[in-house]
C-alpha atoms as a PDB file:
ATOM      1  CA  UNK A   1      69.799-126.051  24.486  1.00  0.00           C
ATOM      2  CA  UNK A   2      66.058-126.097  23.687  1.00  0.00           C
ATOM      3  CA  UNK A   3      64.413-124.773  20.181  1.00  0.00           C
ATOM      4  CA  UNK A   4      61.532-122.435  20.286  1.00  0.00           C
ATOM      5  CA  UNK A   5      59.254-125.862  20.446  1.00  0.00           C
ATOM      6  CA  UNK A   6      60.356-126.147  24.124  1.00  0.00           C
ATOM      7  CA  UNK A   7      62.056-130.252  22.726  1.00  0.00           C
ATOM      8  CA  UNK A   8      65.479-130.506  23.758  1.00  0.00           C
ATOM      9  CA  UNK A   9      68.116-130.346  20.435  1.00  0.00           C
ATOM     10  CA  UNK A  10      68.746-133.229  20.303  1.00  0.00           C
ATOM     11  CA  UNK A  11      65.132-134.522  20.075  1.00  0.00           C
ATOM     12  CA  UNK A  12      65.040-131.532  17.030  1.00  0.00           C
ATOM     13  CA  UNK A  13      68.028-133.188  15.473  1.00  0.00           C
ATOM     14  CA  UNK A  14      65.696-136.478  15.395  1.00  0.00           C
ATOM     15  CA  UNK A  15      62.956-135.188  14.431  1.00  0.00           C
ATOM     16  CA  UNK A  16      64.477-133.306  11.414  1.00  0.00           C
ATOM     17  CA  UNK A  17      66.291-136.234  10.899  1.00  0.00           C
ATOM     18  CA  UNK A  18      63.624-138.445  10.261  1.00  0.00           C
ATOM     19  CA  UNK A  19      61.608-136.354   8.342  1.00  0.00           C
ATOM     20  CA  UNK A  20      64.965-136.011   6.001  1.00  0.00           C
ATOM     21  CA  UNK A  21      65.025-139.243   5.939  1.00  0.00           C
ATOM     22  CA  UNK A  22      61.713-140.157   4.908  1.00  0.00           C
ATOM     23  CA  UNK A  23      61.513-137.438   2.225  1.00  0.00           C
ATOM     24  CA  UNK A  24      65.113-137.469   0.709  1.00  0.00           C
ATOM     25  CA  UNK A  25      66.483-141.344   1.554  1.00  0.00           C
ATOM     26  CA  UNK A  26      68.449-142.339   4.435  1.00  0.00           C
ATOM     27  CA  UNK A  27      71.586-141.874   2.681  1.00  0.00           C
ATOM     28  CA  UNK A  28      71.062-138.680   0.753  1.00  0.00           C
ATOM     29  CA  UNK A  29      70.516-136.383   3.681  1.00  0.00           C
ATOM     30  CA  UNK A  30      73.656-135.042   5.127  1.00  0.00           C
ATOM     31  CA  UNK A  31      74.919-133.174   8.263  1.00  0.00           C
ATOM     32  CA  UNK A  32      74.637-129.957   5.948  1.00  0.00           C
ATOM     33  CA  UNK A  33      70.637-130.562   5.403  1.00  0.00           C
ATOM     34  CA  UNK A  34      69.973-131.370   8.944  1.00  0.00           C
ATOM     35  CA  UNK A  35      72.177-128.397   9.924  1.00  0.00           C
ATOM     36  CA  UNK A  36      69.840-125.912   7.749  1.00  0.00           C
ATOM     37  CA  UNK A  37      67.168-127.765   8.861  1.00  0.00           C
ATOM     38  CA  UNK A  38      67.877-127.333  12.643  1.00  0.00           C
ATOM     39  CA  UNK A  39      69.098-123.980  12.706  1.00  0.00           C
ATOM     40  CA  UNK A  40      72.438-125.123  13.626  1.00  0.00           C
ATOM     41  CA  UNK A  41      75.681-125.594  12.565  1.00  0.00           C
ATOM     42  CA  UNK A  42      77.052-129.351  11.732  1.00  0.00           C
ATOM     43  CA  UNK A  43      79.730-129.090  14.320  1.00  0.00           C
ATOM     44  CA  UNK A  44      76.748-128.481  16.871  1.00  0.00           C
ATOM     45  CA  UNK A  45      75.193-131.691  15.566  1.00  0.00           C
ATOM     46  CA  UNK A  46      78.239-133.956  15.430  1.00  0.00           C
ATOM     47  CA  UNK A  47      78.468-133.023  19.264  1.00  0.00           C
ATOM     48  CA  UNK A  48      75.372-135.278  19.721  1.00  0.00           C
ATOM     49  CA  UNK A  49      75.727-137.801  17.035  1.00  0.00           C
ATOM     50  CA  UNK A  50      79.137-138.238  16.043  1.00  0.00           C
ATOM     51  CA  UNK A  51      78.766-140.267  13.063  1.00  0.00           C
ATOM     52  CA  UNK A  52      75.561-140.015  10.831  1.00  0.00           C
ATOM     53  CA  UNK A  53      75.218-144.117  11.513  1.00  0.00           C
ATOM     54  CA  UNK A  54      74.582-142.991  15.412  1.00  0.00           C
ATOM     55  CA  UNK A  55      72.178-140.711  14.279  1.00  0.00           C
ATOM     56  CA  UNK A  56      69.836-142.877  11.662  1.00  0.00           C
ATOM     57  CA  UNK A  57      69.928-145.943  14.064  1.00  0.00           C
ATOM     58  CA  UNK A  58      68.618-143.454  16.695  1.00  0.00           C
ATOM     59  CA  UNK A  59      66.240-142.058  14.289  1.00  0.00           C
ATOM     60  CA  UNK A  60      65.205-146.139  13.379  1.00  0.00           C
ATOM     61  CA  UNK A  61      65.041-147.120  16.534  1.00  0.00           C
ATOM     62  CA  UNK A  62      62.485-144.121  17.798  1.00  0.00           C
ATOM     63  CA  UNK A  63      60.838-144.940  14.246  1.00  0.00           C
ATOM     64  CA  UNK A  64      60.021-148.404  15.458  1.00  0.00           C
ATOM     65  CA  UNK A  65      58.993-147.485  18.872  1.00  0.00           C
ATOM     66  CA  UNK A  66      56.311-145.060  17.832  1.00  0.00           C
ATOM     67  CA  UNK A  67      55.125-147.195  14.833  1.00  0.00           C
ATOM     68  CA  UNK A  68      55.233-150.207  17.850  1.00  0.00           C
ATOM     69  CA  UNK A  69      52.927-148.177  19.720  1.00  0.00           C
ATOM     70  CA  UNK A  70      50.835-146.960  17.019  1.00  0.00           C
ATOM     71  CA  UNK A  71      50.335-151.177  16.350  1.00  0.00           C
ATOM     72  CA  UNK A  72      49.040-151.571  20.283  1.00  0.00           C
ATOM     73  CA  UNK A  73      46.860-148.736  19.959  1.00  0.00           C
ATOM     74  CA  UNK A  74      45.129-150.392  16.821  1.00  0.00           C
ATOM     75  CA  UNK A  75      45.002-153.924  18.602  1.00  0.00           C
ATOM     76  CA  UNK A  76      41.979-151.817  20.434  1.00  0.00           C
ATOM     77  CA  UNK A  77      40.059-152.011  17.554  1.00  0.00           C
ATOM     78  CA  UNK A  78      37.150-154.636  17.633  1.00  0.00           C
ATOM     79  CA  UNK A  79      38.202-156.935  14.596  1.00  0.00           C
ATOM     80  CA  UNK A  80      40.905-157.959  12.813  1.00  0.00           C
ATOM     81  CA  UNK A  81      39.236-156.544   9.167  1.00  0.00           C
ATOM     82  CA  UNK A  82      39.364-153.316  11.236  1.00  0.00           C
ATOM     83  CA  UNK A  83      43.100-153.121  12.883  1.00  0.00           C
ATOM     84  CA  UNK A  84      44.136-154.477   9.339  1.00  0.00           C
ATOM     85  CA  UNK A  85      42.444-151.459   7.747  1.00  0.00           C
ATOM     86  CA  UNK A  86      44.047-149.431  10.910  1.00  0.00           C
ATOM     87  CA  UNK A  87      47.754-150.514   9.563  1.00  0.00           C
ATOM     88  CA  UNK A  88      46.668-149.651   5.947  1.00  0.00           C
ATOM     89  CA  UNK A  89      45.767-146.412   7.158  1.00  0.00           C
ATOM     90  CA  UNK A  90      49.792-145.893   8.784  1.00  0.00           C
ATOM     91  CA  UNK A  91      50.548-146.330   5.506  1.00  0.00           C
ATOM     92  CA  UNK A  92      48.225-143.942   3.780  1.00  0.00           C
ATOM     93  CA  UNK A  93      48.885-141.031   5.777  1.00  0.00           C
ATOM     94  CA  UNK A  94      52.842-141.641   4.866  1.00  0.00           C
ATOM     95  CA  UNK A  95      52.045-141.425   1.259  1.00  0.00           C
ATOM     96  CA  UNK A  96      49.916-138.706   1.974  1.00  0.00           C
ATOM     97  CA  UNK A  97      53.206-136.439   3.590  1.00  0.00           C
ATOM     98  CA  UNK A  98      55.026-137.625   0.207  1.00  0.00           C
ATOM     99  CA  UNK A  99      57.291-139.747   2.971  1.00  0.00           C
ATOM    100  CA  UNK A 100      58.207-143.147   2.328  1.00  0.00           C
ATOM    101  CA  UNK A 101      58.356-145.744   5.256  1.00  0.00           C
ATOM    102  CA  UNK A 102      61.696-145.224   7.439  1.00  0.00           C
ATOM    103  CA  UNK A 103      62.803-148.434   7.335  1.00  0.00           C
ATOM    104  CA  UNK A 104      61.317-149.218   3.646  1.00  0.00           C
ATOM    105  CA  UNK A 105      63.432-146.604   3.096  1.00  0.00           C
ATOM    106  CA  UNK A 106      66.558-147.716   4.754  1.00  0.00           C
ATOM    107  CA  UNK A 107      66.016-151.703   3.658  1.00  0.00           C
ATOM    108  CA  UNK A 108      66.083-150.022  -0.163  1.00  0.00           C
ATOM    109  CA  UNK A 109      69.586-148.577   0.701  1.00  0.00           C
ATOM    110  CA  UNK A 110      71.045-151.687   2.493  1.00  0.00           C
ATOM    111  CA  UNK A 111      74.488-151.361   1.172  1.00  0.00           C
ATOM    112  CA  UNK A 112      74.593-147.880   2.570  1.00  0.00           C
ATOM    113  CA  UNK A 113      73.729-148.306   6.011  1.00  0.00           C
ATOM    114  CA  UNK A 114      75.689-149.326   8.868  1.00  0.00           C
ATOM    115  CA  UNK A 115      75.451-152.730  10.801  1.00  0.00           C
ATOM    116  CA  UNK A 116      73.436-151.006  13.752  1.00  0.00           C
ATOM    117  CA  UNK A 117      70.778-149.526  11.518  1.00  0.00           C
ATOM    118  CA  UNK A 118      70.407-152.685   9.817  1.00  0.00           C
ATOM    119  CA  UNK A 119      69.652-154.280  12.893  1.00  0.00           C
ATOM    120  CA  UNK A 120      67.204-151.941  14.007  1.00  0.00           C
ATOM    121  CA  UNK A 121      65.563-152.423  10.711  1.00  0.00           C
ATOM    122  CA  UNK A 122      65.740-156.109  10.654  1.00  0.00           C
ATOM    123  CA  UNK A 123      64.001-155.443  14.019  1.00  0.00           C
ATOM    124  CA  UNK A 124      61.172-153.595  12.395  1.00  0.00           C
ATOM    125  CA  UNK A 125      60.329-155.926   9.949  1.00  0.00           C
ATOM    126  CA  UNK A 126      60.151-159.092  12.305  1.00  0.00           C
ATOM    127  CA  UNK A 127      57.750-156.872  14.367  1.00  0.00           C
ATOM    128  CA  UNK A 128      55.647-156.296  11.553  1.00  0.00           C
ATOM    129  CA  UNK A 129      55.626-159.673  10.580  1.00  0.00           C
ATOM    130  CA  UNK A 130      54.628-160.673  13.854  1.00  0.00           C
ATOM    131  CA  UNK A 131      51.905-157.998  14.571  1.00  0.00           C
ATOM    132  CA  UNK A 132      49.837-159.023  11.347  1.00  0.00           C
ATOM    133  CA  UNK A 133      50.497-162.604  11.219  1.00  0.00           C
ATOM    134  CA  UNK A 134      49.052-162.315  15.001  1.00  0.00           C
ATOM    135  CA  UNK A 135      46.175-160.507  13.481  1.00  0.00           C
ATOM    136  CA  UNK A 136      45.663-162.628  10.618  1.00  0.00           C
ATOM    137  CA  UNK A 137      45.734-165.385  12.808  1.00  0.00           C
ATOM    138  CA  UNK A 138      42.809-163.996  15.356  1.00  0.00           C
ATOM    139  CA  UNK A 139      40.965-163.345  12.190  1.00  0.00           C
ATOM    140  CA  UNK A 140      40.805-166.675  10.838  1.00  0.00           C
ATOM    141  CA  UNK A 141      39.892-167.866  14.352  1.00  0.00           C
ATOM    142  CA  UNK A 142      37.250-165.567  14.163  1.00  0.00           C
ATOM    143  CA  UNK A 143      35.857-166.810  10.964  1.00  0.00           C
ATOM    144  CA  UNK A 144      37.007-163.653   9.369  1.00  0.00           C
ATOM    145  CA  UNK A 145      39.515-164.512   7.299  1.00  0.00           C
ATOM    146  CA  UNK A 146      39.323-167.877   5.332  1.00  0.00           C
ATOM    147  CA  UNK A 147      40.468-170.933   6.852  1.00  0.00           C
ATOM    148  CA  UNK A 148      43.060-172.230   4.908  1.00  0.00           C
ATOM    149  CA  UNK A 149      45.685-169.400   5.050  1.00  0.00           C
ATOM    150  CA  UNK A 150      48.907-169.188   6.125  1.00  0.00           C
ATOM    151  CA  UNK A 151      49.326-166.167   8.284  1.00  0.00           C
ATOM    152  CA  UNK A 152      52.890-165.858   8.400  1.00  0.00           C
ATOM    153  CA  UNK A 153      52.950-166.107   4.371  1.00  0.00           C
ATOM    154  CA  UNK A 154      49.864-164.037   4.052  1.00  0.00           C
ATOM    155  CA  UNK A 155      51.754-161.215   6.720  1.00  0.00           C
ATOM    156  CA  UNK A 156      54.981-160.964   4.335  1.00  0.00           C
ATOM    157  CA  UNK A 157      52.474-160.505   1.390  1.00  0.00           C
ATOM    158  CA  UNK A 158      50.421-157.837   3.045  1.00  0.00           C
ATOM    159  CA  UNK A 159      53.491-155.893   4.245  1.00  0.00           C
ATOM    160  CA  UNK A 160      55.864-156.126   0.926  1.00  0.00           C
ATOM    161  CA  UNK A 161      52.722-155.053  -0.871  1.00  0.00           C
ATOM    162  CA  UNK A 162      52.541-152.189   1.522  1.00  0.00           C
ATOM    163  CA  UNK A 163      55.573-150.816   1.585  1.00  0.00           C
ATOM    164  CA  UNK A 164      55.663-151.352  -2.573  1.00  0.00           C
ATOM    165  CA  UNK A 165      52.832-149.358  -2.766  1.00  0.00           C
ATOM    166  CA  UNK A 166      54.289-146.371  -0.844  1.00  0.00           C
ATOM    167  CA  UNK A 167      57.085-146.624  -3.438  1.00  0.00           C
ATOM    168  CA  UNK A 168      54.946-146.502  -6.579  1.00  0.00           C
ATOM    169  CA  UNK A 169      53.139-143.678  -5.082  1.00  0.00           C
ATOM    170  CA  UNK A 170      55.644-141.880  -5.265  1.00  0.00           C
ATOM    171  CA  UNK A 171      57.201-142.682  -8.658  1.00  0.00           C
ATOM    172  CA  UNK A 172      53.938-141.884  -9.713  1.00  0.00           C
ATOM    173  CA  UNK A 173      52.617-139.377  -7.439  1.00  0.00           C
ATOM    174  CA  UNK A 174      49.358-141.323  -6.735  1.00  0.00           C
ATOM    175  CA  UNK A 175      48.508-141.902  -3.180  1.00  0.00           C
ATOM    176  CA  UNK A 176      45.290-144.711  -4.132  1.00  0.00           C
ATOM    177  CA  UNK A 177      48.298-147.351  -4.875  1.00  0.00           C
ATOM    178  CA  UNK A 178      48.008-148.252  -1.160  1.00  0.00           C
ATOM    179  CA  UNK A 179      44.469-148.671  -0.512  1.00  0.00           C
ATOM    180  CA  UNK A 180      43.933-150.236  -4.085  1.00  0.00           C
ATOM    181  CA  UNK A 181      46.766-153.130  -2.988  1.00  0.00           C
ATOM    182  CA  UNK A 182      45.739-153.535   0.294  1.00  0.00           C
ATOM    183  CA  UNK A 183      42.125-153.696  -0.947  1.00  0.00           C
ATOM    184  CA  UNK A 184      42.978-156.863  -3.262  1.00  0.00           C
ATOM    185  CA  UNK A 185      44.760-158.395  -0.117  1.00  0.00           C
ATOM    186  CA  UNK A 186      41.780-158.222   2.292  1.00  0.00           C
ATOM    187  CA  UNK A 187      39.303-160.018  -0.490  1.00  0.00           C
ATOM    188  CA  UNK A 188      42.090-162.628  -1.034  1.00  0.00           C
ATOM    189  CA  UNK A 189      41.979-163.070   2.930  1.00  0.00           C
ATOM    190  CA  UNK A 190      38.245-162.670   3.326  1.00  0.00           C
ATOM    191  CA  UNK A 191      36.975-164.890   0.455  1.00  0.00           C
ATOM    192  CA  UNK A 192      36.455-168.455   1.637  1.00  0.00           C
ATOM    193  CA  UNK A 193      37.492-171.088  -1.186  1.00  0.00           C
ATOM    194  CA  UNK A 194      35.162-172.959  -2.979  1.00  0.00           C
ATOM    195  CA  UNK A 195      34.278-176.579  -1.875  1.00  0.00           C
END
């Protein structure tokens, strides 16, 4: 069955559930919320996702796909100052929706998430952690960034920082948290110590 949208229900059920979960928490949204959200009744969802764990690892695993993809597309970008400010950007227009990260999200409600979501979040985060200690790395090749770093120390700063930021924007309802943070970050990588 397809929704006016012409997407198949159970890319709907996805989609809604995402944006559930990125609004409300992973573990606040129920079948009932989805089911209003959808246009359909819970039993109608349970016939694609059986148990809400099926559902939010599906909904983690697209998350990290497209947020995969959204990290080659910035690799494009001629420097590493600029796909840095690319990934600060992701963030931004998160804060901007009033959304928190998926998995930021998810990794805050550990306890309450089953053993397949948390390895599709554990996933996440190494990719993360990867991507911009790569680009950290290329950047202090480049002369960029200073030379005595430690890009995959410097990567876990600049994404906990992140994805703190996103949270205090929202306990405070002020979306500059994330460019403010990420602002200190890129002098602290960009300002070559003193001989």
């Amino acid at each position: 069955m397809a929704k006016p949208t012409g997407r198949a229900m159970r890319d709907e059920i996805l989609i809604a559930g995402q944006e559930l979960a990125q609004s409300m928490g992973v573990a606040e949204f129920s079948y009932a919320d989805l089911s209003e959200r959808v246009g359909i009744r819970s039993a109608s969802i349970h016939h694609h996702f059986a148990k809400k764990e099926d559902l939010v690892t599906e909904i983690a695993s697209r998350y990290r796909g497209n947020f995969g993809a959204q990290l080659r597309e910035l690799e494009e970008r001629p420097s590493s100052v600029e796909q840095l400010e690319g990934y600060r950007d992701l963030f931004e227009e998160t804060v901007t929706k009033g959304d928190l990260c998926l998995c930021g999200s998810a990794a805050a409600e550990w306890s309450a998430i089953g053993d397949s979501t948390k390895d599709e979040v554990k996933a996440f985060f190494a990719e993360q952690t990867r991507w911009l200690t790569d680009v950290i790395s290329k950047g202090m090749a480049s002369g960029e960034f200073s030379s005595g770093l430690n890009p995959s120390e410097e990567a876990n700063l600049l994404l906990a920082a992140l994805e703190g930021a996103t949270l205090l924007a929202r306990v405070e309802n002020h979306g500059a948290h994330v460019g403010r943070v990420f602002d200190r970050i890129l002098t602290f990588l960009t300002t070559q110590p003193s001989k």
